[in-house]
N, C-alpha and C. Protein backbone atom coordinates (compact mmCIF):
# COMPACT_ATOMS: atom_id res chain seq x y z
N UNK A 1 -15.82 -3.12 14.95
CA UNK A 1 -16.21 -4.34 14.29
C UNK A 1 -15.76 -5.50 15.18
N UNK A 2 -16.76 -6.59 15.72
CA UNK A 2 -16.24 -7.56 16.48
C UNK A 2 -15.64 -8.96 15.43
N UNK A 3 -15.11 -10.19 15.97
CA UNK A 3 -14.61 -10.47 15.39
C UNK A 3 -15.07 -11.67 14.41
N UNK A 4 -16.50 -11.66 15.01
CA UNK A 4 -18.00 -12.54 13.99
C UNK A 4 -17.76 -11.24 12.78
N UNK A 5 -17.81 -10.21 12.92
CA UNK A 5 -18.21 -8.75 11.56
C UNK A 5 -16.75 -9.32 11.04
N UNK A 6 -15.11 -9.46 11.59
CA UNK A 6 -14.51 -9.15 10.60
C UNK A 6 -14.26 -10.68 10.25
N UNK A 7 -14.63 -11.59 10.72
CA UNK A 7 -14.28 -13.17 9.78
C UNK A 7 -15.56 -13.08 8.42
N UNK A 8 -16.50 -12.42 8.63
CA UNK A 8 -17.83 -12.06 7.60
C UNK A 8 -17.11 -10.97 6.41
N UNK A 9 -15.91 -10.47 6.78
CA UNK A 9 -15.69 -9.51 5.51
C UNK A 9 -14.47 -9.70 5.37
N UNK A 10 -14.10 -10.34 6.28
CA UNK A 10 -12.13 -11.18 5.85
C UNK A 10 -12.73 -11.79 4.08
N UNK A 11 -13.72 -12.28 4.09
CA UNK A 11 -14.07 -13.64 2.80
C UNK A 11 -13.91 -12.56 1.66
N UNK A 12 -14.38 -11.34 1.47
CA UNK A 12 -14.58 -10.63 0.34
C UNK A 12 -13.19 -9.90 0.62
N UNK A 13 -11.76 -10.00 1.17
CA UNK A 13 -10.83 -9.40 0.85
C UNK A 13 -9.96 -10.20 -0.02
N UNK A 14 -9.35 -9.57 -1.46
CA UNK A 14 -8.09 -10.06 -2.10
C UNK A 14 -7.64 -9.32 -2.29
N UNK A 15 -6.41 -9.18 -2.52
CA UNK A 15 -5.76 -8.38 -3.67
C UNK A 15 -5.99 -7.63 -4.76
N UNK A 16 -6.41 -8.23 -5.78
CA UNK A 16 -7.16 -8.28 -6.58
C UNK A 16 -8.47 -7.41 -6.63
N UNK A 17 -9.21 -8.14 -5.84
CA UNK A 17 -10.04 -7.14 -5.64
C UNK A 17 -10.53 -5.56 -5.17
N UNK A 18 -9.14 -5.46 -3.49
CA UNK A 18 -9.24 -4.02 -3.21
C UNK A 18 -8.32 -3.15 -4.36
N UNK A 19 -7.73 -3.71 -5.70
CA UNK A 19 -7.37 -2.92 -6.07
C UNK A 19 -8.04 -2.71 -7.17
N UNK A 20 -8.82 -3.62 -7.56
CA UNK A 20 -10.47 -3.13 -8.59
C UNK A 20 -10.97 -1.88 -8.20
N UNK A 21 -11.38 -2.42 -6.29
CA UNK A 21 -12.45 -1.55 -5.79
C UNK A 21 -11.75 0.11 -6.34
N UNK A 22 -10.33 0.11 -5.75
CA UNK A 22 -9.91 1.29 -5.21
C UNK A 22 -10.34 2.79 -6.59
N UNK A 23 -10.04 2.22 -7.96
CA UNK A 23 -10.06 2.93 -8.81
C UNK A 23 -11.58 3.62 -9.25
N UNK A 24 -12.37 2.46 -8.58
CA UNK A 24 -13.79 2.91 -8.77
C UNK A 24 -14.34 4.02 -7.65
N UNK A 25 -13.96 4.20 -6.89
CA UNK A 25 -14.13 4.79 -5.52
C UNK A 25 -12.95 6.27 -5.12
N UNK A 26 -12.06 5.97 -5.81
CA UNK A 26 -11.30 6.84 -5.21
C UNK A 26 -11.22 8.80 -5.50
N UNK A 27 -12.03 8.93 -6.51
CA UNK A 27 -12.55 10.35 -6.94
C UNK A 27 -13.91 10.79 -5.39
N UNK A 28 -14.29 9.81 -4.97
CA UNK A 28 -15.46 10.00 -4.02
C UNK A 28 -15.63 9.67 -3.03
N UNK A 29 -14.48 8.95 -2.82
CA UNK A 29 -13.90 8.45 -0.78
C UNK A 29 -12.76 9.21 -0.76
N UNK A 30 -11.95 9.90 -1.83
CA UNK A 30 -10.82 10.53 -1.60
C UNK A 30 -9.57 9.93 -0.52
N UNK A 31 -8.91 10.88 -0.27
CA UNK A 31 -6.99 10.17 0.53
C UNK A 31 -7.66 9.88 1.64
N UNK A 32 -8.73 10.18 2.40
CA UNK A 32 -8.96 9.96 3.44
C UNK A 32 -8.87 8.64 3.81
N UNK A 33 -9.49 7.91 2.95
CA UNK A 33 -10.24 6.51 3.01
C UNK A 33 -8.98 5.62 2.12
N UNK A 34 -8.89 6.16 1.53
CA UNK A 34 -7.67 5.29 0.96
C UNK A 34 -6.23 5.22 1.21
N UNK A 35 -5.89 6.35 2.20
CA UNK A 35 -4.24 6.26 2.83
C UNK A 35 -4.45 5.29 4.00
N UNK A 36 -5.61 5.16 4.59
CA UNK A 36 -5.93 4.00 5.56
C UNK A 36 -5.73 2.53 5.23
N UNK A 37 -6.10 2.53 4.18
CA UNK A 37 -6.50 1.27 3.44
C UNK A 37 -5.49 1.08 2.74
N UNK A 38 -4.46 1.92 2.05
CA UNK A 38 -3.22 1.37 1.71
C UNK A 38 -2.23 1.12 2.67
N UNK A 39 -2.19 1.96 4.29
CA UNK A 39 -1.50 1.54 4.75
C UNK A 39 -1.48 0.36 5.67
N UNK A 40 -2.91 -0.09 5.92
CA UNK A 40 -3.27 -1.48 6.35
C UNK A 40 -2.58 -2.48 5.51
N UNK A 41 -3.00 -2.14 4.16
CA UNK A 41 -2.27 -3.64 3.13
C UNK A 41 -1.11 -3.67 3.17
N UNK A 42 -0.28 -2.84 3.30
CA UNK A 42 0.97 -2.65 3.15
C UNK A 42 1.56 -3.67 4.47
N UNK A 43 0.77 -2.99 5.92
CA UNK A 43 1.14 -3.55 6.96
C UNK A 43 0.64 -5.35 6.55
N UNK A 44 -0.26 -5.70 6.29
CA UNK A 44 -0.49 -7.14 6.24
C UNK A 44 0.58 -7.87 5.28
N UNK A 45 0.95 -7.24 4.23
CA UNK A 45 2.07 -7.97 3.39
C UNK A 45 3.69 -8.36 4.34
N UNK A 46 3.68 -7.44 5.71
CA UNK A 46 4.86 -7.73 6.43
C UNK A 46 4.58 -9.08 7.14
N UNK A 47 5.50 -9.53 6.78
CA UNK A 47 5.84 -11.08 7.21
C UNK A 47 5.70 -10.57 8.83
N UNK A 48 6.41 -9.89 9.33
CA UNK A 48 6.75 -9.63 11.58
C UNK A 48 5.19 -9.41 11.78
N UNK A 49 4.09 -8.82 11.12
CA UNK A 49 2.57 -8.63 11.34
C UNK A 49 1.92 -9.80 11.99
N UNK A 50 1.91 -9.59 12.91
CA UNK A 50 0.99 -11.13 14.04
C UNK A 50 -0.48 -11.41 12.74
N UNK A 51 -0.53 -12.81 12.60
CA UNK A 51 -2.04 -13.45 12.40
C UNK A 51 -3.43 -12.84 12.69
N UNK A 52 -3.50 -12.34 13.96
CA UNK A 52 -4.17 -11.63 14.64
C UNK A 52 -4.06 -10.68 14.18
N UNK A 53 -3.40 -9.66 13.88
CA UNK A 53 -3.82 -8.59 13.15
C UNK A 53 -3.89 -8.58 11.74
N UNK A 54 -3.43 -9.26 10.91
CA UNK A 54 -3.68 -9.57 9.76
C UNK A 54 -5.13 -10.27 9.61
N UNK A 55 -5.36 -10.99 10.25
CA UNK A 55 -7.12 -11.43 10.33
C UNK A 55 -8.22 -9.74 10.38
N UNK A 56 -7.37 -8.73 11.32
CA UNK A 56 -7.96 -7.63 11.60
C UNK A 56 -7.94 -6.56 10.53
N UNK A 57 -6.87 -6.72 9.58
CA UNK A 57 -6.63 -6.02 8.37
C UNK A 57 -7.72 -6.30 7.09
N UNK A 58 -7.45 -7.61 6.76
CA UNK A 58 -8.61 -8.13 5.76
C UNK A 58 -9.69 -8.10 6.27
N UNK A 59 -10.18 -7.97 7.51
CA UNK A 59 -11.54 -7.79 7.81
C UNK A 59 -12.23 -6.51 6.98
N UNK A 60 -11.09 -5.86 7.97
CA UNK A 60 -11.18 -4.01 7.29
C UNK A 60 -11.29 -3.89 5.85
N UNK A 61 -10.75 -4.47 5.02
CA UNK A 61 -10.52 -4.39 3.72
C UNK A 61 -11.88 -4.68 3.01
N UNK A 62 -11.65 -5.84 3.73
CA UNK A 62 -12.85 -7.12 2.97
C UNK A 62 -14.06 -5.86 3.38
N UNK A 63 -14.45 -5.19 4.06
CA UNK A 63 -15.65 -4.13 4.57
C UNK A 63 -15.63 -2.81 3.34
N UNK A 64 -14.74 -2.76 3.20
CA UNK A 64 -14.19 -1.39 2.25
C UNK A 64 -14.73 -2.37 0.55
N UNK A 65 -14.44 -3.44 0.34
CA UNK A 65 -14.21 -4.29 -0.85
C UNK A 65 -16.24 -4.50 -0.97
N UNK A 66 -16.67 -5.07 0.16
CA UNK A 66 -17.73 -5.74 0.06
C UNK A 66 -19.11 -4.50 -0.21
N UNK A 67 -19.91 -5.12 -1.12
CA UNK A 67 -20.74 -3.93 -2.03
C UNK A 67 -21.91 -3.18 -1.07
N UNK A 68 -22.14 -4.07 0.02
CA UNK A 68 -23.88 -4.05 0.91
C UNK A 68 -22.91 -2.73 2.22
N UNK A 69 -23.21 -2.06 2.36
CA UNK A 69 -22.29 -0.95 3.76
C UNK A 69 -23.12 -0.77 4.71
N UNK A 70 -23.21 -0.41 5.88
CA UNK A 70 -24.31 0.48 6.91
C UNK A 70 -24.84 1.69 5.84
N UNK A 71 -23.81 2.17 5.68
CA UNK A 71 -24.26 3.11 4.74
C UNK A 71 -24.08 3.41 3.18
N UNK A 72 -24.97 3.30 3.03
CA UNK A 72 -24.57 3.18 0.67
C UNK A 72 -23.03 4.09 0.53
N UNK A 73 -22.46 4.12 0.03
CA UNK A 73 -21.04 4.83 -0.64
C UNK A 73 -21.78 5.58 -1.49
N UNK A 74 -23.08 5.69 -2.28
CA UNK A 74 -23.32 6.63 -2.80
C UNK A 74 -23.86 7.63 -2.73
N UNK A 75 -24.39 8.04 -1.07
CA UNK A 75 -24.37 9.24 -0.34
C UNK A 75 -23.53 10.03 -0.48
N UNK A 76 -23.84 11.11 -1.09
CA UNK A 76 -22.71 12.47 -1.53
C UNK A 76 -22.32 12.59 0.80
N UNK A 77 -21.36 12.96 0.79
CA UNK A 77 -20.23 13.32 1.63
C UNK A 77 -20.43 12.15 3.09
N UNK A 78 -21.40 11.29 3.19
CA UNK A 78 -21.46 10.46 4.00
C UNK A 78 -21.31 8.75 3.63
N UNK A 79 -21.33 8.47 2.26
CA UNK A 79 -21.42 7.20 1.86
C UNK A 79 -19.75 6.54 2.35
N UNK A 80 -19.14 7.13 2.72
CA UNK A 80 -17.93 6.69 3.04
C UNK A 80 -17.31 6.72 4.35
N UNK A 81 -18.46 7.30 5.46
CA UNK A 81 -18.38 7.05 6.97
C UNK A 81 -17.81 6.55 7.65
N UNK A 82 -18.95 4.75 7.25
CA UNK A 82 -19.05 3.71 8.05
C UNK A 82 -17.36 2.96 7.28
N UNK A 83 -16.75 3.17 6.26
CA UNK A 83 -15.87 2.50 5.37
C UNK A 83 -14.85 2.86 6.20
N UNK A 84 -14.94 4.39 6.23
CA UNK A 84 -13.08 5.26 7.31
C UNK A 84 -13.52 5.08 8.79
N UNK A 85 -14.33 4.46 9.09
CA UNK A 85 -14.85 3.96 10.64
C UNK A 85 -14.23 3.14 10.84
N UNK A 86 -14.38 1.99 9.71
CA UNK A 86 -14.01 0.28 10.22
C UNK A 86 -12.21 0.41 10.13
N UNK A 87 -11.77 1.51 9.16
CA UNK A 87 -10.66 1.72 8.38
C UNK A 87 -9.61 2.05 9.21
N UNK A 88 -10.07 3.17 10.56
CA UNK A 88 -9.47 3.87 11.40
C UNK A 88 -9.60 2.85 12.66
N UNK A 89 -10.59 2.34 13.19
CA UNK A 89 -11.00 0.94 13.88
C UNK A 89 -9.72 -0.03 13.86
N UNK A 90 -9.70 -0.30 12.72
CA UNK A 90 -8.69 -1.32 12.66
C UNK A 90 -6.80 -0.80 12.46
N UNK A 91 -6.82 0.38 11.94
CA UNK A 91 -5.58 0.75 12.18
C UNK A 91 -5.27 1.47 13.55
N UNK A 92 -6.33 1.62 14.57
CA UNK A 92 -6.17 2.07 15.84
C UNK A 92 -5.37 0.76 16.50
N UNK A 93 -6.48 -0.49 16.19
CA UNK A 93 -5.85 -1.69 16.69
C UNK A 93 -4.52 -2.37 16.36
N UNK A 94 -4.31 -1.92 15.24
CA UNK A 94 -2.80 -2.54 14.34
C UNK A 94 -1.43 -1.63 14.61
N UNK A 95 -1.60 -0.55 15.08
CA UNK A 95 -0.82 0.22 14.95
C UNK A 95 0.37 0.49 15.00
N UNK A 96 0.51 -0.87 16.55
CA UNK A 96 1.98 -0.98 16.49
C UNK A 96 2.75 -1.93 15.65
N UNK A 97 1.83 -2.15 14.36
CA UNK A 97 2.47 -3.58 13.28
C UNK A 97 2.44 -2.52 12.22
N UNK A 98 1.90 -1.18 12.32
CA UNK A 98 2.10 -0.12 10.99
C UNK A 98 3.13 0.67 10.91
N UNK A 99 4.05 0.35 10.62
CA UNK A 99 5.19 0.90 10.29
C UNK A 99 5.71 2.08 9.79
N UNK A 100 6.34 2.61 9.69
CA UNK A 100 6.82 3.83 8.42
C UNK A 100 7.02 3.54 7.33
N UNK A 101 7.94 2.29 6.89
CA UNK A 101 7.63 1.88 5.83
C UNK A 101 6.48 1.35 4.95
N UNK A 102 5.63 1.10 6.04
CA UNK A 102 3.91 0.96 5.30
C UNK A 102 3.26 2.14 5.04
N UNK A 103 3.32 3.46 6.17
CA UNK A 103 2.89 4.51 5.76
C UNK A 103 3.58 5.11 4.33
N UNK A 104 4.88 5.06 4.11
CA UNK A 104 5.72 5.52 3.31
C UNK A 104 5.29 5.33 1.75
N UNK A 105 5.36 3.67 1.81
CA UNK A 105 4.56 3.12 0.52
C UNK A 105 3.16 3.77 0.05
N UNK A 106 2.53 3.45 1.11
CA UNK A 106 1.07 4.03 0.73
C UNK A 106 1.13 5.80 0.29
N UNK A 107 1.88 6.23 0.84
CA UNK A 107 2.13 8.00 0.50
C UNK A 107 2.52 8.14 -1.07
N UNK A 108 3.63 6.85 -1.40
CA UNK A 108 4.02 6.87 -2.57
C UNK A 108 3.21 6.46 -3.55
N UNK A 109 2.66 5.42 -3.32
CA UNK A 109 1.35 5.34 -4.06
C UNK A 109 0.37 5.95 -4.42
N UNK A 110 -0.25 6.90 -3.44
CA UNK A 110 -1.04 7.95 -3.56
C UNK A 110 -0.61 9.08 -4.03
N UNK A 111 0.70 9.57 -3.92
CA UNK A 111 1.48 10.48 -4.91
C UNK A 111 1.17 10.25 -6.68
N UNK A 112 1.06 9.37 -7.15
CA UNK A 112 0.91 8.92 -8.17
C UNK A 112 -0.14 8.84 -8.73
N UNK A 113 -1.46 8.65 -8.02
CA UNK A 113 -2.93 8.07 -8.19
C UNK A 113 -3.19 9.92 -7.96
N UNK A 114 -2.74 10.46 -7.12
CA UNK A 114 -3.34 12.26 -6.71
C UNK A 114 -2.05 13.02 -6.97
N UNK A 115 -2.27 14.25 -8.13
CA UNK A 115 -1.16 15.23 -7.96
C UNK A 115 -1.59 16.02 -6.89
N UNK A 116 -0.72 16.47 -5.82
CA UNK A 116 -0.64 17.05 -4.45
C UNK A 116 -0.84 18.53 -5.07
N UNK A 117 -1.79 19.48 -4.27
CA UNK A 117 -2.02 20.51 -4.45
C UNK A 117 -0.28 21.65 -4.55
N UNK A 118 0.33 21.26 -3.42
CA UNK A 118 1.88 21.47 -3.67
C UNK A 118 2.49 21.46 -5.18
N UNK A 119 2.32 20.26 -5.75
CA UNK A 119 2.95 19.97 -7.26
C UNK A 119 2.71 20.92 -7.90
N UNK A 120 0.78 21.09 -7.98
CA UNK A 120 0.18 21.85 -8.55
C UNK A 120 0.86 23.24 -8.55
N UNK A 121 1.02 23.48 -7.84
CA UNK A 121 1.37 25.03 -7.39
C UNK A 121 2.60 25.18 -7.91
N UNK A 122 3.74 24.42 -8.23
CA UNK A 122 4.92 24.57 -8.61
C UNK A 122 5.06 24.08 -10.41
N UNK A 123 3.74 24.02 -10.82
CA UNK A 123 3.69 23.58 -12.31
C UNK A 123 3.86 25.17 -12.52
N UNK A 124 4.82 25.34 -13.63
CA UNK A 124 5.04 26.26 -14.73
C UNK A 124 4.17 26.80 -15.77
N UNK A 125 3.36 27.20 -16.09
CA UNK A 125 2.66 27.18 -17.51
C UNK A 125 3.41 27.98 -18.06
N UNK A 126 4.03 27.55 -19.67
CA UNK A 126 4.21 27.88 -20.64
C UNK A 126 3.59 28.65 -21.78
C-alpha cells in the first residue's frame, strides 16, 4: 500500500470502530487476520512508535475497518486476502516498533475472544 492508499484508509480508522468491525468478522477472517491487527494497535497506542509508523498502522487498520476491499470479505476462504496482505505489509514495515509486549497483549486478547484447541483438550467432562 503506498502512502496516497494509506492516508485514503488512515480516515476510516478509530478505535471504536476496529473494534465494532472485529466482532463481526472474526468467526470468518479467523487469528490469522486478527493477531495482525491487534498487534499493530497495540504497537500504535506506544507512545516510543515514530508518527511514521503510526500513520502506517491506521492505514492498515483503516483498510481492514473500511467496507469497499480488492476483494469482498464475503468470499468463502479468499475474502480476507487482500485484508492479511495490507495487515502483514504493514507489520513487515513496523516491526521494529512491535514489541513483545504488543504481541503479548494481542495473544491475551485473543485467548479470550478463541478457546485454544490446547484448553479444549484439557476440559474435563463430567
Amino acid at each position: 500500500m503506498d502512502r496516497h492508499q494509506t492516508k485514503r484508509h488512515e480516515q476510516y480508522y478509530s478505535k471504536q470502530k476496529l473494534f465494532a468491525k472485529i466482532p463481526k468478522i472474526i468467526k470468518s477472517a479467523g487469528q490469522k487476520v486478527i493477531v495482525p491487527a491487534l498487534q499493530l494497535y497495540y504497537a500504535a497506542l506506544d507512545q516510543e512508535t515514530p508518527k511514521w509508523a503510526k500513520r502506517t498502522i491506521y492505514g492498515a487498520l483503516g483498510y481492514l475497518i473500511f467496507p469497499i476491499d480488492t476483494i469482498p470479505d464475503v468470499i468463502p476462504m479468499a475474502g480476507f486476502t487482500d485484508d492479511l496482505a495490507v495487515l502483514l505489509a504493514a507489520l513487515a514495515t513496523t516491526a521494529a516498533y512491535v514489541k513483545p509486549i504488543h504481541k503479548a497483549k494481542a495473544e491475551a486478547l485473543m485467548s479470550k475472544w478463541f478457546l485454544r484447541k490446547e484448553d479444549k483438550d484439557n476440559i474435563i467432562d463430567v
